[in-house]
Protein backbone atom coordinates (compact mmCIF):
# COMPACT_ATOMS: atom_id res chain seq x y z
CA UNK A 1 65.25 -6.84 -16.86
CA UNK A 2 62.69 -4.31 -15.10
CA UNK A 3 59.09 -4.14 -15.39
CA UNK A 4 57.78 -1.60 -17.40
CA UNK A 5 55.96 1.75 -15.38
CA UNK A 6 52.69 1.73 -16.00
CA UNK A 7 50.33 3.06 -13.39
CA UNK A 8 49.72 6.63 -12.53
CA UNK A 9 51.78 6.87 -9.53
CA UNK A 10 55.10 5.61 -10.91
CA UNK A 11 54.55 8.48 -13.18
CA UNK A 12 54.12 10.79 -10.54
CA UNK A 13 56.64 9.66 -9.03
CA UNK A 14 58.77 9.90 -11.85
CA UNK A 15 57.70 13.64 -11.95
CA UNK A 16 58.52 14.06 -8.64
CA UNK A 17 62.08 12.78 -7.90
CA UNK A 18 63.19 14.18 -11.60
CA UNK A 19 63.47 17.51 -10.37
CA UNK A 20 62.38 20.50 -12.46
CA UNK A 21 61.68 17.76 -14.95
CA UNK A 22 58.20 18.46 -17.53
CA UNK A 23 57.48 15.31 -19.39
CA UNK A 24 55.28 17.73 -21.72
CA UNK A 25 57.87 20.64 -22.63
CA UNK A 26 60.93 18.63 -22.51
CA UNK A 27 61.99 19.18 -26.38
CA UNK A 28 64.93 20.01 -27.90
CA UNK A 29 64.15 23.34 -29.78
CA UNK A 30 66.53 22.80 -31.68
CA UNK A 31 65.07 20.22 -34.04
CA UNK A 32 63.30 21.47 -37.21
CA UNK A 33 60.66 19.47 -39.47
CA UNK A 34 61.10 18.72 -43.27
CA UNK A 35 60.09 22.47 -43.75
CA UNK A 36 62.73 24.13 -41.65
CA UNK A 37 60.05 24.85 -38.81
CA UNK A 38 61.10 24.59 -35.34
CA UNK A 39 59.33 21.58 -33.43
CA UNK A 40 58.07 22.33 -30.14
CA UNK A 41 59.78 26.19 -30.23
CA UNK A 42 58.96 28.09 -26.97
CA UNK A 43 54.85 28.43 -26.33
CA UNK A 44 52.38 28.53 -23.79
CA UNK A 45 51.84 24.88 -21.54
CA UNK A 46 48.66 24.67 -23.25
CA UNK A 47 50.48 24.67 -26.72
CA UNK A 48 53.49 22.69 -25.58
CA UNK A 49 51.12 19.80 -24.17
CA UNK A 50 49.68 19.90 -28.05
CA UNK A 51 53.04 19.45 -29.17
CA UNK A 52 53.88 16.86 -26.96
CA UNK A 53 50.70 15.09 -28.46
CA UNK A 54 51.90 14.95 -32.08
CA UNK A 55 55.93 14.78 -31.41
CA UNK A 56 55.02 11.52 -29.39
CA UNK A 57 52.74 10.33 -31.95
CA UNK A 58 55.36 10.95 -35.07
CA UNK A 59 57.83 8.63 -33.23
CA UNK A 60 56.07 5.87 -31.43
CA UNK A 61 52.62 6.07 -33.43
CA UNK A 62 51.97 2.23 -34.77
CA UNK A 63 50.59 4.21 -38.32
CA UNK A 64 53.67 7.43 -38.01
CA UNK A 65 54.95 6.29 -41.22
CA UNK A 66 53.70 8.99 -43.91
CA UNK A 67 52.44 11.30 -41.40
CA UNK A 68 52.58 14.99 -42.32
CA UNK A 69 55.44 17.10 -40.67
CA UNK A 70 55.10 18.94 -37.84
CA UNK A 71 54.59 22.65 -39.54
CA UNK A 72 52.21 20.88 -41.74
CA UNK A 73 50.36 18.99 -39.01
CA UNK A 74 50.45 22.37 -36.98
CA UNK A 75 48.94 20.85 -33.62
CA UNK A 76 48.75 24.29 -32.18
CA UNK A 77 46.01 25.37 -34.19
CA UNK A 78 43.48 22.82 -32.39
CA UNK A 79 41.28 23.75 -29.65
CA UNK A 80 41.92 21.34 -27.75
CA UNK A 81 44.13 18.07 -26.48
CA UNK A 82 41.53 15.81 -27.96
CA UNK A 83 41.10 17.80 -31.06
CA UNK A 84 44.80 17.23 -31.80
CA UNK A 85 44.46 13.33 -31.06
CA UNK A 86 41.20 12.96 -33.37
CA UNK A 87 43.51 14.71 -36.08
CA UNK A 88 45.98 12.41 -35.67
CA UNK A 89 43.52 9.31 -35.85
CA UNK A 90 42.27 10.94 -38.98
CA UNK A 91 45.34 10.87 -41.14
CA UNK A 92 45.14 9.15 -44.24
CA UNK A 93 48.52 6.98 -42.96
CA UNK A 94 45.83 5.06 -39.94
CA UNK A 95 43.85 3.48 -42.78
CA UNK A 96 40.73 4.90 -41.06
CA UNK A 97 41.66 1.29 -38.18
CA UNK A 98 42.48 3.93 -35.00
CA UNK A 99 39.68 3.72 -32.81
CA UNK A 100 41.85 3.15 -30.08
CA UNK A 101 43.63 5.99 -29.05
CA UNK A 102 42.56 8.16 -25.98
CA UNK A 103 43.97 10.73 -23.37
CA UNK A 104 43.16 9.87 -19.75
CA UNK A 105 43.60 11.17 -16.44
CA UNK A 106 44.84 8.59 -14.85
CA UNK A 107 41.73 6.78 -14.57
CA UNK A 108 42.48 3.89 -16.57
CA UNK A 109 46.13 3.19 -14.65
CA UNK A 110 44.31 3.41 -11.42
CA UNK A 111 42.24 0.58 -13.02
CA UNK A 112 44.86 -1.70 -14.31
CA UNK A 113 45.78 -1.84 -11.06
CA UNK A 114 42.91 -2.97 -9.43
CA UNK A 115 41.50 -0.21 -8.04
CA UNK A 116 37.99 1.11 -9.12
CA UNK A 117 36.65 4.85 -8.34
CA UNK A 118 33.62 4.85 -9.76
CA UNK A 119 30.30 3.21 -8.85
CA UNK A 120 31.36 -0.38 -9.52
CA UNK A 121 28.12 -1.51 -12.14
CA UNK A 122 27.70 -0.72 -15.87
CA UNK A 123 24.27 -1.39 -17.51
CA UNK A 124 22.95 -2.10 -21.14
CA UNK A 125 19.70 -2.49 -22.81
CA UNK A 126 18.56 -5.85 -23.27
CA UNK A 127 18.91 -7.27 -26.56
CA UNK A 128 15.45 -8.50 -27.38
CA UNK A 129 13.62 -6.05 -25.34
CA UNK A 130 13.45 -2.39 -25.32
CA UNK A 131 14.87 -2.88 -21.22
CA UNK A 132 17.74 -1.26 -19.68
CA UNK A 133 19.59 -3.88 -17.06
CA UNK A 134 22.24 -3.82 -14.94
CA UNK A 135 25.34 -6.42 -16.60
CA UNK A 136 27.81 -6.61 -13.86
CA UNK A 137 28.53 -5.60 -10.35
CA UNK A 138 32.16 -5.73 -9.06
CA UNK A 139 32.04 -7.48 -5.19
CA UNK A 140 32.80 -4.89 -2.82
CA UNK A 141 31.59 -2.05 -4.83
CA UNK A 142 29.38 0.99 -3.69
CA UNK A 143 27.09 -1.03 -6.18
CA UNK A 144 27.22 -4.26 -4.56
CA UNK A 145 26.42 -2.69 -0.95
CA UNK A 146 23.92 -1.32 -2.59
CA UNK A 147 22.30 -4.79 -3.33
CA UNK A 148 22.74 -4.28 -7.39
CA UNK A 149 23.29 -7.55 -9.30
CA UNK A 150 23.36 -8.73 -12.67
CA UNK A 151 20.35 -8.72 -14.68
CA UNK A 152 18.25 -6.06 -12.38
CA UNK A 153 16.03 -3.98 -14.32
CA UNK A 154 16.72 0.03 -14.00
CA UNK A 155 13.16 1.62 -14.43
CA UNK A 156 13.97 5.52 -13.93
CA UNK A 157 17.63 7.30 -12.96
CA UNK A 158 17.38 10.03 -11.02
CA UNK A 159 13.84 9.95 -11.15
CA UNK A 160 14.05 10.15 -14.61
CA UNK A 161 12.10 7.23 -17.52
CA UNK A 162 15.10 5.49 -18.34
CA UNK A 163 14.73 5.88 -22.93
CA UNK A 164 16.51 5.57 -25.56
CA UNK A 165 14.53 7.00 -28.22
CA UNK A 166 16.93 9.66 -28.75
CA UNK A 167 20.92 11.15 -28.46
CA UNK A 168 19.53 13.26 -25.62
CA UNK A 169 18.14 10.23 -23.68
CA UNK A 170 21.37 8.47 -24.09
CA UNK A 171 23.23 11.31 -23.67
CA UNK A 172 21.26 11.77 -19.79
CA UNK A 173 22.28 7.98 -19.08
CA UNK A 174 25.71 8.08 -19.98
CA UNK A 175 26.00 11.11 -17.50
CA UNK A 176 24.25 9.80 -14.98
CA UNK A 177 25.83 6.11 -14.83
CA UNK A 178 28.96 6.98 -16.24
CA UNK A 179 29.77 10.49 -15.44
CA UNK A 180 31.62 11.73 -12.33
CA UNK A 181 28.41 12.39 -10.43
CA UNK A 182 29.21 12.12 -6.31
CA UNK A 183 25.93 9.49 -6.87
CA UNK A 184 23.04 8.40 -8.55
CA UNK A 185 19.47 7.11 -7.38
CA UNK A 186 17.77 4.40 -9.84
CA UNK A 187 14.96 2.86 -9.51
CA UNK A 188 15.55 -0.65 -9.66
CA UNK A 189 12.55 -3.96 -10.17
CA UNK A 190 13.71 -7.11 -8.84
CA UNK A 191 11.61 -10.15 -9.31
CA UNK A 192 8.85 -7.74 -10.22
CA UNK A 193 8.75 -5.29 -6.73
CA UNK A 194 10.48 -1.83 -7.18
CA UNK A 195 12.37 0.34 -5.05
CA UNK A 196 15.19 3.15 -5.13
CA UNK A 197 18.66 2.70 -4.14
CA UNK A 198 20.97 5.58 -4.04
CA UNK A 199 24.42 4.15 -5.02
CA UNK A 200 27.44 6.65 -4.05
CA UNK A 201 30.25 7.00 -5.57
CA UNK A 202 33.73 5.31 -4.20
CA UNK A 203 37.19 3.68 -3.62
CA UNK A 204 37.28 -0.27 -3.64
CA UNK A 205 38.94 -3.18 -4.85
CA UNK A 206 38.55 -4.90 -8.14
CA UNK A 207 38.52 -8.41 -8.50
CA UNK A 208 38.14 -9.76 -11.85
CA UNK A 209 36.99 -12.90 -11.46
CA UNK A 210 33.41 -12.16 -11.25
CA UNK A 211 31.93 -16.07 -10.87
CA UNK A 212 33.64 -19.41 -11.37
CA UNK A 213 31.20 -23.20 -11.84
CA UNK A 214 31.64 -26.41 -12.81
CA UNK A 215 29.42 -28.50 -14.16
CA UNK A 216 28.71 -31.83 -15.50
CA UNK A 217 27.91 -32.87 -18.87
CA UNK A 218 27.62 -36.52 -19.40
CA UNK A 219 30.76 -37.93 -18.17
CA UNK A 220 32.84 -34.67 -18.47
CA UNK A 221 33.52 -31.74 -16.31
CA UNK A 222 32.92 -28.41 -17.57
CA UNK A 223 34.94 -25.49 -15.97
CA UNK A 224 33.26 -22.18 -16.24
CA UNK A 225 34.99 -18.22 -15.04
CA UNK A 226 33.80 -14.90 -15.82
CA UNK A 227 36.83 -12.56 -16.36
CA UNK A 228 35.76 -8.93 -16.65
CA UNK A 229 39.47 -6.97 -16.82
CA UNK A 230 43.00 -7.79 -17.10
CA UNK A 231 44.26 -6.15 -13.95
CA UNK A 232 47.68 -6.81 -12.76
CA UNK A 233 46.42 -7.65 -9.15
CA UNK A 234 44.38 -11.15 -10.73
CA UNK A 235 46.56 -13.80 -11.40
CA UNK A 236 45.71 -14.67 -7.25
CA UNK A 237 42.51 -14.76 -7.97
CA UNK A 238 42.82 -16.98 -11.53
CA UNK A 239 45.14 -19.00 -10.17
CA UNK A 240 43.06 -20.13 -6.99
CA UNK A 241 40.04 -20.49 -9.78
CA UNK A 242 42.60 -22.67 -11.88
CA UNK A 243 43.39 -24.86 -8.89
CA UNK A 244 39.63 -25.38 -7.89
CA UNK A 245 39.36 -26.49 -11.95
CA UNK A 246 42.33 -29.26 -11.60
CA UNK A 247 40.48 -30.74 -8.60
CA UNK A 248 37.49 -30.98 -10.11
CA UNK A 249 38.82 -32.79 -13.26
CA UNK A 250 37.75 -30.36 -15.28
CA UNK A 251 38.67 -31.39 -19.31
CA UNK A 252 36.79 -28.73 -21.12
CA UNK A 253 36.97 -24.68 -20.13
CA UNK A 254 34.55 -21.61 -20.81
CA UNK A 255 35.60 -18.49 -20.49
CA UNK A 256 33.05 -15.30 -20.05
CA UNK A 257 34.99 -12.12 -21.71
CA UNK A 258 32.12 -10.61 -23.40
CA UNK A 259 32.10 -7.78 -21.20
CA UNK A 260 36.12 -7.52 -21.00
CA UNK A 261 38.02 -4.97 -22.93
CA UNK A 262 41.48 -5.73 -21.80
CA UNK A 263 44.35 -4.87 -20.05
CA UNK A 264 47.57 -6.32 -18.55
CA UNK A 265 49.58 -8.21 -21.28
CA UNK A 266 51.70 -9.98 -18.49
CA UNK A 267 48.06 -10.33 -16.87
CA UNK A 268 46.83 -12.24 -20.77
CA UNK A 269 50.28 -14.16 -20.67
CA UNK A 270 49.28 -15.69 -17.24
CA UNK A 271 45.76 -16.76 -18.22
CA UNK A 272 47.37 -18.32 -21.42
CA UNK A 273 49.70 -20.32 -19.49
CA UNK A 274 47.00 -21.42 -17.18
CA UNK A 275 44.97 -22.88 -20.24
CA UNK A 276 47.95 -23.70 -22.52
CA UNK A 277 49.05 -27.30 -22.94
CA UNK A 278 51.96 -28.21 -21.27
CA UNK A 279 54.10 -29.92 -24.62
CA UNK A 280 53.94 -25.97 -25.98
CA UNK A 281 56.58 -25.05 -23.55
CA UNK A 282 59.53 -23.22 -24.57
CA UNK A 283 57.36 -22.67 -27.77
CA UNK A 284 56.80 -19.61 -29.45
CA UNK A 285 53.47 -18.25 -27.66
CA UNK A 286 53.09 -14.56 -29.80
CA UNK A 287 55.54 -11.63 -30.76
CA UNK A 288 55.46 -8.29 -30.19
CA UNK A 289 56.17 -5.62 -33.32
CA UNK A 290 56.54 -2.46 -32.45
CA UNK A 291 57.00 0.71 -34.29
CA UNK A 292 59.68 0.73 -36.74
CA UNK A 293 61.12 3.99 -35.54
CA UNK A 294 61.00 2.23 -32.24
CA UNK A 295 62.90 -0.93 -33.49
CA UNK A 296 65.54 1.05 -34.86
CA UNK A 297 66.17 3.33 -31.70
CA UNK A 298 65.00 6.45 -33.65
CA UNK A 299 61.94 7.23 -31.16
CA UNK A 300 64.40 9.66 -29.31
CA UNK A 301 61.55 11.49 -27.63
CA UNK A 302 61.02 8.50 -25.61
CA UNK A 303 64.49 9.67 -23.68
CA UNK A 304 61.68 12.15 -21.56
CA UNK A 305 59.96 9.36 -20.34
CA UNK A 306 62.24 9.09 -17.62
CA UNK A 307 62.15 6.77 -14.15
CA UNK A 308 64.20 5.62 -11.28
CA UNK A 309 64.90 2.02 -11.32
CA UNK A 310 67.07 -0.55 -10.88
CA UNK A 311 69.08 -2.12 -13.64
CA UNK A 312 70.42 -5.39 -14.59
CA UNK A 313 73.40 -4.85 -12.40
CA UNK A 314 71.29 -3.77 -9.47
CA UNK A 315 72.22 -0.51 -9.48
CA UNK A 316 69.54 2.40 -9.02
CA UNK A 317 69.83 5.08 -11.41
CA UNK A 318 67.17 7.13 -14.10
CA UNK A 319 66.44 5.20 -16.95
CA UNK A 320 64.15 6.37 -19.73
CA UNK A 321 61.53 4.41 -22.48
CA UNK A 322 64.69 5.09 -24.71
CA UNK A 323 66.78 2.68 -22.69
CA UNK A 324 64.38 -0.65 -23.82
CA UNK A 325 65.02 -2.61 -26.53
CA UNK A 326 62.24 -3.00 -29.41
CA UNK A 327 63.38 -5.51 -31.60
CA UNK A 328 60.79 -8.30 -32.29
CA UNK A 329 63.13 -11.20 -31.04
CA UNK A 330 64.09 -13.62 -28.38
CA UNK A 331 66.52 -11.84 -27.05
CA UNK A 332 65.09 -8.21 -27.27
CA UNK A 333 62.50 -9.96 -24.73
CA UNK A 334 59.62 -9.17 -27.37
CA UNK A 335 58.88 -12.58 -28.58
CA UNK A 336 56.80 -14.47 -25.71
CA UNK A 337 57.72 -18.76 -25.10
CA UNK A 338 54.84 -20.63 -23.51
CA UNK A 339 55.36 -21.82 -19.67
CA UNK A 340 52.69 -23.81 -18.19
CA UNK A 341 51.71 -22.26 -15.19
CA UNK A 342 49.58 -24.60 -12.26
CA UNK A 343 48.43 -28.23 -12.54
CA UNK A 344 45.15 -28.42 -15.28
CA UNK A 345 46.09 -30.58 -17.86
CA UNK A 346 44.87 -32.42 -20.53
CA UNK A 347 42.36 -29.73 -21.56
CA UNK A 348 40.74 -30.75 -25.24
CA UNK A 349 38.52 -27.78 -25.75
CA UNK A 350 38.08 -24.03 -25.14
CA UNK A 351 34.80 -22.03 -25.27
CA UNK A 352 35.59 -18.20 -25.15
CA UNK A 353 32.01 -16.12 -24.80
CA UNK A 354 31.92 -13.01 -26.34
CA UNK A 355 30.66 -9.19 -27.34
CA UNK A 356 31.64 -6.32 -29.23
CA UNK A 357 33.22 -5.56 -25.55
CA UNK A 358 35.78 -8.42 -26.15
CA UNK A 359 38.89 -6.39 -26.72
CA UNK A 360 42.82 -6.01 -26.94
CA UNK A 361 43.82 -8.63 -24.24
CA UNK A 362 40.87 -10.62 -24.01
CA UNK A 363 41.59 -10.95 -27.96
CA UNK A 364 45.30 -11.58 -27.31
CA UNK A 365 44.48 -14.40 -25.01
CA UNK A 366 42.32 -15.80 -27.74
CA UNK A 367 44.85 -15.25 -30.16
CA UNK A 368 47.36 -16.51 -28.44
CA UNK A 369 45.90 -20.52 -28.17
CA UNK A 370 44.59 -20.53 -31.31
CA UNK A 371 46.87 -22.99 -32.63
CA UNK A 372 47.37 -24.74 -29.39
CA UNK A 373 44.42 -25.79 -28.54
CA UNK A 374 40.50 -26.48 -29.77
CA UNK A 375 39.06 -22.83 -29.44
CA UNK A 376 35.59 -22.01 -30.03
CA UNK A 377 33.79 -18.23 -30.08
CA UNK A 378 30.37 -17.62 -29.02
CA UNK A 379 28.19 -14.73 -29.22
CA UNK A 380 29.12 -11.92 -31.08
CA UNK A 381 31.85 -10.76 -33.54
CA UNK A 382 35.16 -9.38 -30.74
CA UNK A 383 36.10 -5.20 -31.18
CA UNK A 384 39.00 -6.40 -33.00
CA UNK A 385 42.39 -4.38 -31.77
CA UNK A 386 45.64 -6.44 -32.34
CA UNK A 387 47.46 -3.27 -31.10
CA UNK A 388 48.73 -2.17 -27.55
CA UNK A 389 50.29 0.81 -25.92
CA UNK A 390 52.05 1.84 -23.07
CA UNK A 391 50.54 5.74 -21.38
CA UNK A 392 53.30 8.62 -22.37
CA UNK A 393 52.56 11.03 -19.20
CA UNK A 394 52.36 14.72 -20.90
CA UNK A 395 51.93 17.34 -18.60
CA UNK A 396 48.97 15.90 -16.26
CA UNK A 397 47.34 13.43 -18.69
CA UNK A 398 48.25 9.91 -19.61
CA UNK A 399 48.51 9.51 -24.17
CA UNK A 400 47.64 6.36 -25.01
CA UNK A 401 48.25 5.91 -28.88
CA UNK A 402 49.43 2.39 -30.41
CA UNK A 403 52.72 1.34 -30.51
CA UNK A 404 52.73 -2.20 -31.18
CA UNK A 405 50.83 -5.22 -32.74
CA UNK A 406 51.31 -8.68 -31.34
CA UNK A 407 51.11 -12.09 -33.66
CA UNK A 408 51.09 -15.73 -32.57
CA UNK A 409 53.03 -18.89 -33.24
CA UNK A 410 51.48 -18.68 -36.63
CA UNK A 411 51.55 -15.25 -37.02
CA UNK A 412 48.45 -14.74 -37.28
CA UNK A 413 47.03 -11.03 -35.74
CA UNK A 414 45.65 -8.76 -38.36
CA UNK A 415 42.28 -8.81 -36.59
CA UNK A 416 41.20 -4.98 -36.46
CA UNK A 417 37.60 -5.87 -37.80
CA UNK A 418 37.33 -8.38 -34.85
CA UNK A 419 37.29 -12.27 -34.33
CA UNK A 420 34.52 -13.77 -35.75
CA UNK A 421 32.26 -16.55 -33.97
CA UNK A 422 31.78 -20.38 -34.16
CA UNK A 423 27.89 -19.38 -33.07
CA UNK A 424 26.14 -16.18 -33.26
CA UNK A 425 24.07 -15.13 -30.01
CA UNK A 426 23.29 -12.03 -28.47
CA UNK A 427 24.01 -11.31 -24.85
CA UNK A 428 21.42 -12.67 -22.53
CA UNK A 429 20.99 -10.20 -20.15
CA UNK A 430 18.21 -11.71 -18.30
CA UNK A 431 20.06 -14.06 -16.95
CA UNK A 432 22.88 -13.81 -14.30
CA UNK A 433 26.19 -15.71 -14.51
CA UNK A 434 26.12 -19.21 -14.30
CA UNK A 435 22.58 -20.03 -14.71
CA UNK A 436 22.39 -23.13 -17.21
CA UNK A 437 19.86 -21.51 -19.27
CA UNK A 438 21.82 -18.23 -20.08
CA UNK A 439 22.42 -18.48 -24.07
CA UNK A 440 25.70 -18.24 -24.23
CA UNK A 441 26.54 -20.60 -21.78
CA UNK A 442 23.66 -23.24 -23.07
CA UNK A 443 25.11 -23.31 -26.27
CA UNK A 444 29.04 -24.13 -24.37
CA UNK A 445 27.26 -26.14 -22.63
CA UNK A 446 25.28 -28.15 -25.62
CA UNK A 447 28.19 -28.04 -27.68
CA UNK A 448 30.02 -29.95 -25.02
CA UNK A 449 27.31 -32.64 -25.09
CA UNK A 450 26.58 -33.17 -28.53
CA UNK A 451 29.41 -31.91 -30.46
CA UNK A 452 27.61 -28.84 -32.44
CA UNK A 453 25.30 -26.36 -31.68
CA UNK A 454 21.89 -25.69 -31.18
CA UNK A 455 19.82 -24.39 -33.93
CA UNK A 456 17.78 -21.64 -31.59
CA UNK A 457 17.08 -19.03 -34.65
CA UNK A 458 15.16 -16.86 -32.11
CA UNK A 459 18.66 -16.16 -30.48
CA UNK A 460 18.92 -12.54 -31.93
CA UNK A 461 15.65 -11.81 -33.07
CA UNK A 462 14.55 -8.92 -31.83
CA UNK A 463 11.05 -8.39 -30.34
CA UNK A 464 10.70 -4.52 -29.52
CA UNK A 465 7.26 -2.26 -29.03
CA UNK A 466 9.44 1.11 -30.75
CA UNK A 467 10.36 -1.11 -33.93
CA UNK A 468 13.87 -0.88 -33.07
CA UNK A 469 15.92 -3.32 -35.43
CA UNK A 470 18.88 -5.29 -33.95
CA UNK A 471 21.51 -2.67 -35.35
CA UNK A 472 19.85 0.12 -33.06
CA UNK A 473 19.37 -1.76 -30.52
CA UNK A 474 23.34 -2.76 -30.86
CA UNK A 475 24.24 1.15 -31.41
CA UNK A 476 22.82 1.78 -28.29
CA UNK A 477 24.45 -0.34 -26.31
CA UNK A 478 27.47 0.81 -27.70
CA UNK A 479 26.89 4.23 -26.51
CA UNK A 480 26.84 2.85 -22.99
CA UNK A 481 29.85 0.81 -23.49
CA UNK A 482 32.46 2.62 -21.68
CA UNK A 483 35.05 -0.34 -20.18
CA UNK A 484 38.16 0.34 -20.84
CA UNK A 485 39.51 -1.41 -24.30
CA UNK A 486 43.61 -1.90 -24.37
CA UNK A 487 46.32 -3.90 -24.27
CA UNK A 488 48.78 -2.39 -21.77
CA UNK A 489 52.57 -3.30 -21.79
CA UNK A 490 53.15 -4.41 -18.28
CA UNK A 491 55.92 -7.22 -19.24
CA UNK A 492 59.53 -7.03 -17.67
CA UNK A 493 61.13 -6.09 -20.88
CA UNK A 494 65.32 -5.87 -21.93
CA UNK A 495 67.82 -3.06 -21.67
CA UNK A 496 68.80 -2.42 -25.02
């Protein structure tokens, strides 16, 4: 078995030691579309990346079936990379359900990983006020050494009346906070006093695990973690959480994902295992489906995805994504058996917390323990994305387009309008994590206690001096929601 490549620099890598190898022009000219037209014929890099973009997608695209051919298609007329991509997501063969695909620069692997570039906060307006507040702040951040935390109100940005009374306002934040600006100086009010910090820009660690609890209820103990990202360095991290949970005899579990979009699927696997009940082992836990033309060995493409790594015999030599087996069994490696991992048994109940942010892992996780165990949703209706992906490196950009769609036992996993809720509450924002009072947590926490939950109407209505209903308020947000939503194949998956 070998673990599948999926950061930036094993693709560089596998640039580098494939020599005079281009992931982005290496087509055979010789193959010809439906119409007799030569796919991927000689061209400029520019129109060979384009290509690349569609070729890729006709194989290993989770909605390829019924897509036009490649003279029809014609991805060289676009303007752009992206253009080509939002074409594809357009076809009449997606449904209208891909909102998922996306080119990056590498960004996102360096992520997965565990290693943020950026400023290390994100922010969002508050839900019943008209206030923009910071949500999270990773530990060890430029952020954090800043003295940001959750639930600080951000009064101007770069001098600037933080708004939102138009696209141009929003536009101005997202640039500021989320752009690639060297830094940015906000004006921040904490408990009422104001003052400017000027947070720069840089290179740290990310730990996921953003605040673990537990409390008591009546006779029971109530285990509570905030997981932000499924990053392939934090099963350390969940498992020393885990252990701190077994010791404190915790019975009952919340988990905070409502600002968590995703990630690692070996990274989901481990947090299922941690949860799961031990009498599932050697049960089916979910199955993976990808692409037919993958199943059937057609995605030939995939044979310029190529690596350096060592095989089931040991031996060192260049493999490609051709080489894996896609099948959706046992012994194709695609179908997933529960293994309890660590000692927290005999949990009865899980409470998952969660946003329109709740995405692709965090959802597979969810999924995944559905039938296992007593799982209830609070907050708001998940993003809903049952698919996943692996990045194709073309040229120097990771694709990210989906490939697969994972079920459980049940097989159940047609979510791509999102997982409803057991309780409807909007994200408390006021509040940082772990306070008692927080909504989402109260009503765990109530539920826990008196087996239902609270009646508290005033939840997610919305009290705002611009008359802004719920839905813009929500719209927003959205525009300033920029974590990272996938499910990333990181499993150690078969040779065909």
């Amino acid at each position: 078995m070998l673990k599948r490549l999926t950061s930036q620099n094993a693709f560089l890598y596998a640039l580098l030691v494939v020599v005079g190898f281009t992931v982005s022009c290496k087509k055979s000219s010789n193959n010809t579309d439906a119409n007799g037209v030569s796919q991927g014929a000689s061209g400029t890099r520019d129109e060979l990346t384009k290509d690349s973009i569609y070729l890729y997608a006709q194989q290993t695209y989770f909605w390829n079936v019924g897509m036009p051919s490649y003279s029809s298609f014609n991805p060289r007329q676009y303007t752009s990379n992206n253009a080509v991509l939002n074409a594809i997501k357009a076809l009449p063969s997606t449904g209208g359900k891909d909102k998922y695909s996306f080119i990056d620069d590498g960004s996102v692997a360096s992520q997965l990983g565990g290693v943020g570039g950026d400023y290390g906060f994100s922010a969002n307006f508050e839900g019943n006020t008209d206030t923009l507040r910071v949500k999270y702040v990773y530990a060890g951040s430029p952020a954090a050494a800043a003295g940001l935390t959750r639930g600080d109100k951000i009064k101007r940005v770069n001098g600037r009346v933080v708004s939102r009374a138009s696209s141009a306002e929003l536009d101005y934040l997202n640039n500021a906070i989320f752009g690639d600006n060297a830094a940015v100086t906000l004006t921040i009010e904490k408990n009422k006093v104001s003052s400017d910090v000027t947070v720069t820009r840089g290179t740290y660690n990310i730990n996921p695990v953003l605040y673990t609890n537990t409390y008591t209820v009546g006779a029971k103990k109530i285990g509570y973690i905030v997981f932000n990202s499924f990053t392939t360095n934090a099963v350390p991290a969940l498992d020393a959480a885990f252990a701190k949970f077994t010791t404190d005899g915790v019975t009952e579990l919340v988990v905070d994902l409502r600002y968590n979009g995703g990630g690692s699927v070996a990274t989901s696997e481990t947090f299922t295992n941690l949860i799961a009940p031990p009498s599932q082992n050697g049960k089916v836990m979910y199955t993976t489906y990808w692409t037919k033309t993958m199943q059937d060995g057609a995605a030939t493409i995939l044979q310029n995805q190529k690596f350096y790594a060592k095989g089931n015999d040991g031996v060192t030599r260049l493999y490609s994504y051709a080489d894996y087996s896609y099948k959706p069994t046992l012994a194709a490696g695609n179908q997933e058996s529960f293994a309890k991992r660590g000692t927290l048994n005999g949990l009865t109940r899980v409470y998952f917390l969660v946003t329109g942010g709740t995405a692709s892992a965090s959802e597979l996780l969810i999924n995944n323990l559905k039938p296992v165990i007593d799982v209830k949703l609070i907050g708001k209706t998940t993003y809903g994305k049952p698919v996943g992906f692996f990045s194709i490196r073309i040229d120097k950009n990771d694709l990210y387009i989906p490939q697969f769609q994972t079920k459980n036992q049940l097989d159940q996993g047609n979510y791509f309008s999102g997982m409803t809720v057991d309780k409807d509450v909007a994200d408390d924002l006021s509040k940082d994590f772990g306070d008692p009072s927080e909504k989402m947590l109260a009503q765990a926490l109530y539920y826990s206690a008196n087996n239902n939950f609270t009646a508290l109407a005033r939840d997610n209505n919305l009290s705002s001096t611009s008359g802004a209903t719920r839905g813009q308020i929500d719209a927003a947000n959205e525009k300033l929601d920029h974590e990272f939503k996938g499910m990333v194949e990181t499993r150690a998956l078969k040779f065909k």
